[in-house]
Protein backbone atom coordinates (compact mmCIF):
# COMPACT_ATOMS: atom_id res chain seq x y z
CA UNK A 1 99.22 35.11 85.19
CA UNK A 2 95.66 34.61 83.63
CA UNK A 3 95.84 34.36 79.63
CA UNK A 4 92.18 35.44 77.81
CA UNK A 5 90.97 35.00 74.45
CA UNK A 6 88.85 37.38 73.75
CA UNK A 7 85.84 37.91 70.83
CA UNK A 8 82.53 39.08 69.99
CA UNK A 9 79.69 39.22 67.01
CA UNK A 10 80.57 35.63 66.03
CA UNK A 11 76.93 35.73 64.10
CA UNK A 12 76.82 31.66 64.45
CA UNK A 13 80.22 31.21 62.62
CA UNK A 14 83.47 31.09 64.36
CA UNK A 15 86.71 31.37 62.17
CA UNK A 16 88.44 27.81 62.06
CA UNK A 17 91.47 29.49 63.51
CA UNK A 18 90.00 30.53 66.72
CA UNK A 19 91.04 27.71 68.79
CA UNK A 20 95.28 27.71 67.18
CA UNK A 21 95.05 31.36 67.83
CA UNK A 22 93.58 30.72 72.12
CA UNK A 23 95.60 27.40 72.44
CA UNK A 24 97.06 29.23 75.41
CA UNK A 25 94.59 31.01 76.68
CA UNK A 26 93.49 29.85 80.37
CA UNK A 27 89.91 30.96 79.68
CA UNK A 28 87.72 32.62 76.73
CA UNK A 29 85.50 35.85 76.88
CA UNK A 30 82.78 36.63 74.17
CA UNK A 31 81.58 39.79 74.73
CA UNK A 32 78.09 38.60 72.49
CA UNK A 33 75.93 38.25 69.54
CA UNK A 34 77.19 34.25 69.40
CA UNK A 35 74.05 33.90 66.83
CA UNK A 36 73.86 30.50 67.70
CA UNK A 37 74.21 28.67 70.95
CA UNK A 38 76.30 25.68 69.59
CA UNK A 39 79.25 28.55 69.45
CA UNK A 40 79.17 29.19 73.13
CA UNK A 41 79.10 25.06 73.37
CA UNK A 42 82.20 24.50 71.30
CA UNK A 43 84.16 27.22 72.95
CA UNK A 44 83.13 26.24 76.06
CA UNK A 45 84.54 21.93 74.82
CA UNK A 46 88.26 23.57 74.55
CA UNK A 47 87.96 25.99 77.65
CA UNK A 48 86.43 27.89 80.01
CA UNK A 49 84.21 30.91 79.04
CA UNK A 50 82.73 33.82 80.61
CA UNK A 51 80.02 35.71 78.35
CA UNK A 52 77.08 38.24 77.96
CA UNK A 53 74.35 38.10 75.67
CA UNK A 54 73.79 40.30 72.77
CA UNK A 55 71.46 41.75 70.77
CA UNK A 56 70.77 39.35 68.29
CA UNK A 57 70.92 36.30 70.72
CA UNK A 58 67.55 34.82 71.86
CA UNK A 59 65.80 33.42 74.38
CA UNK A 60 68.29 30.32 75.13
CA UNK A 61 71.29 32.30 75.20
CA UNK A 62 69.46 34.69 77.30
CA UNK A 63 68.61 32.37 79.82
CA UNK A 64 71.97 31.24 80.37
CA UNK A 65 73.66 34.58 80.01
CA UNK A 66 73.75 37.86 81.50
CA UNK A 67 73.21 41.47 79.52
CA UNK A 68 76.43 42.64 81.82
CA UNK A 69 79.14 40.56 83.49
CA UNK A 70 81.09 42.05 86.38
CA UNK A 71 83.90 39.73 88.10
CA UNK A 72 87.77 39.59 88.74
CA UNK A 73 90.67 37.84 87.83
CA UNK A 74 93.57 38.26 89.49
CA UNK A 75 93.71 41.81 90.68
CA UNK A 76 91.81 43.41 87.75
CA UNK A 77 88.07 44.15 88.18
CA UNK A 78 86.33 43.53 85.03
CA UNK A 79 82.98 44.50 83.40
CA UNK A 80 81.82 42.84 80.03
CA UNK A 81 78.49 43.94 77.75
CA UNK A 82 77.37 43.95 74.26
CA UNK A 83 76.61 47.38 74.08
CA UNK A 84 79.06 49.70 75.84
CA UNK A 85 80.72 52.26 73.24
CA UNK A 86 83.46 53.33 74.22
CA UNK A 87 85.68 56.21 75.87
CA UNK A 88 83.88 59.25 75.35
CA UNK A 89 81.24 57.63 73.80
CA UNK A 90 79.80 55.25 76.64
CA UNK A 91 75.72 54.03 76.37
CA UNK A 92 74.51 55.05 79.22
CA UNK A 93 74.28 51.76 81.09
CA UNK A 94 78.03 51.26 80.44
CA UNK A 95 78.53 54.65 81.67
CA UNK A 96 76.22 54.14 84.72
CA UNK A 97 77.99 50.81 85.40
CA UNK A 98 81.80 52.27 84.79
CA UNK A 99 80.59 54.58 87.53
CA UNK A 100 79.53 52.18 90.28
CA UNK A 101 81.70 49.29 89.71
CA UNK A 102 85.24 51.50 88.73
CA UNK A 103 86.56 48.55 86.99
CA UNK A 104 90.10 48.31 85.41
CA UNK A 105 88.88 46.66 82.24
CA UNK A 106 86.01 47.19 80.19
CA UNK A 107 84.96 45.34 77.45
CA UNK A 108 82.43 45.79 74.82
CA UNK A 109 81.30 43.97 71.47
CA UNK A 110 78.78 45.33 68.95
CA UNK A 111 80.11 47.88 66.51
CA UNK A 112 82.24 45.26 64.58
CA UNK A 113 84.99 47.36 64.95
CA UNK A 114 88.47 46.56 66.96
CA UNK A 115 89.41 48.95 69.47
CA UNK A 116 91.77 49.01 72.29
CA UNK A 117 91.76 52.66 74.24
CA UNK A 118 92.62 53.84 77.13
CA UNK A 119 90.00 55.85 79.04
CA UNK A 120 91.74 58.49 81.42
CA UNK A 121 88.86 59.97 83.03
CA UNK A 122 87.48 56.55 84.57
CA UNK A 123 91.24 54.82 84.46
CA UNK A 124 90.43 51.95 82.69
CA UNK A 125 91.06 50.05 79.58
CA UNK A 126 88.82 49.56 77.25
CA UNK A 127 88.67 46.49 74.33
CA UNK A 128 86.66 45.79 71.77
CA UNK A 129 87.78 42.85 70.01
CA UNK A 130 85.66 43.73 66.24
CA UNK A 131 83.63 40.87 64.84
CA UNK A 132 84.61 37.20 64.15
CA UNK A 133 81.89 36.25 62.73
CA UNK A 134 81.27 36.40 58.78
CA UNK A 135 78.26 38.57 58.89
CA UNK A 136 77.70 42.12 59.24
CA UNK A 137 79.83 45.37 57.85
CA UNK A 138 83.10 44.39 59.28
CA UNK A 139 85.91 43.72 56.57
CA UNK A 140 87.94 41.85 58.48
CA UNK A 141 87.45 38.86 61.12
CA UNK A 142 89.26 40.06 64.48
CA UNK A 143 90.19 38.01 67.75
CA UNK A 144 92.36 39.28 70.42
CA UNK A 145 94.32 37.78 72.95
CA UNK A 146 95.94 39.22 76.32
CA UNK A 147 97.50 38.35 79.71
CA UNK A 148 96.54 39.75 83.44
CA UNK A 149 99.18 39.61 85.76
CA UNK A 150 98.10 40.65 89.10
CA UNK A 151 96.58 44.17 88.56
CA UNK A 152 99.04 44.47 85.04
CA UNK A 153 97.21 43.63 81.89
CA UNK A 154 99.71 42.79 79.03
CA UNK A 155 100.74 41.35 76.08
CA UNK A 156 97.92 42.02 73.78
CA UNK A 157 98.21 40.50 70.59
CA UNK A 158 95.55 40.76 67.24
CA UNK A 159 94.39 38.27 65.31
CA UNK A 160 93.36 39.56 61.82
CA UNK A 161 92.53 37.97 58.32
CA UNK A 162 90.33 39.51 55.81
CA UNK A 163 86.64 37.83 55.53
């Protein structure tokens, strides 16, 4: 079992209890906008990290990161981007993407808004963990954490305070 703590739209500020609230986590996914570089540095000090650039990140972040992440962990093929939408309402290079890789997971930052759906048509679930940073329309800071057990993915749990 693989345990991921998962966030996006950090802005350059990450809540101080981000690293109580992935203690347990076995790695950390930000699905981007970090704002600042030094974020991806301190998450990456307490574990390891797996991330894609957003639209507010510059040229340093985009040198080290890619606009869309596609990998596994344990049997569950994931893709990762900044700007995905979501069930129904896919960009089209998330829909494009869904398409050819037919992953199980399918993450997505950028709206500042938590959502966890299920999408029937491509059989996938879809996450978007909101905003933790302090900046933007988003009333409350959001973090979520999960498990993937094989191909199961489980125990999702919300971390929410208001900002």
């Amino acid at each position: 079992m693989t345990k991921i703590g998962l966030l996006s739209d950090t802005h350059g500020s990450l809540p101080a209890k981000t690293f109580g609230f992935f203690k347990d986590c076995d790695q950390i996914w930000h699905a981007g906008d970090f704002g600042d570089i030094k974020i991806i540095e301190q998450l990456q000090a307490s574990k390891p990290v797996k991330a894609v650039f957003g639209n507010i990140d510059g040229t340093e972040a985009r040198a080290l990161f890619k606009e869309t992440l596609v990998f596994k962990v344990e049997d569950v093929k994931v893709v990762m981007m900044h700007i995905g939408g979501y069930p129904g309402r896919y960009s089209w290079q998330a829909r494009e993407t869904i398409q050819k890789e037919r992953p199980g997971l399918f993450i997505s930052g950028h709206s500042h808004i938590l959502k966890v759906m299920y999408d029937k048509k491509h059989k996938l679930l879809h996450i978007n963990p909101g905003a933790a940073g302090k900046f933007g329309l988003h009333q409350k800071i959001t973090l979520v954490r999960f498990a993937i057990d094989g191909d199961e993915i489980k125990d999702l749990e919300i971390f929410e305070k208001e900002r």
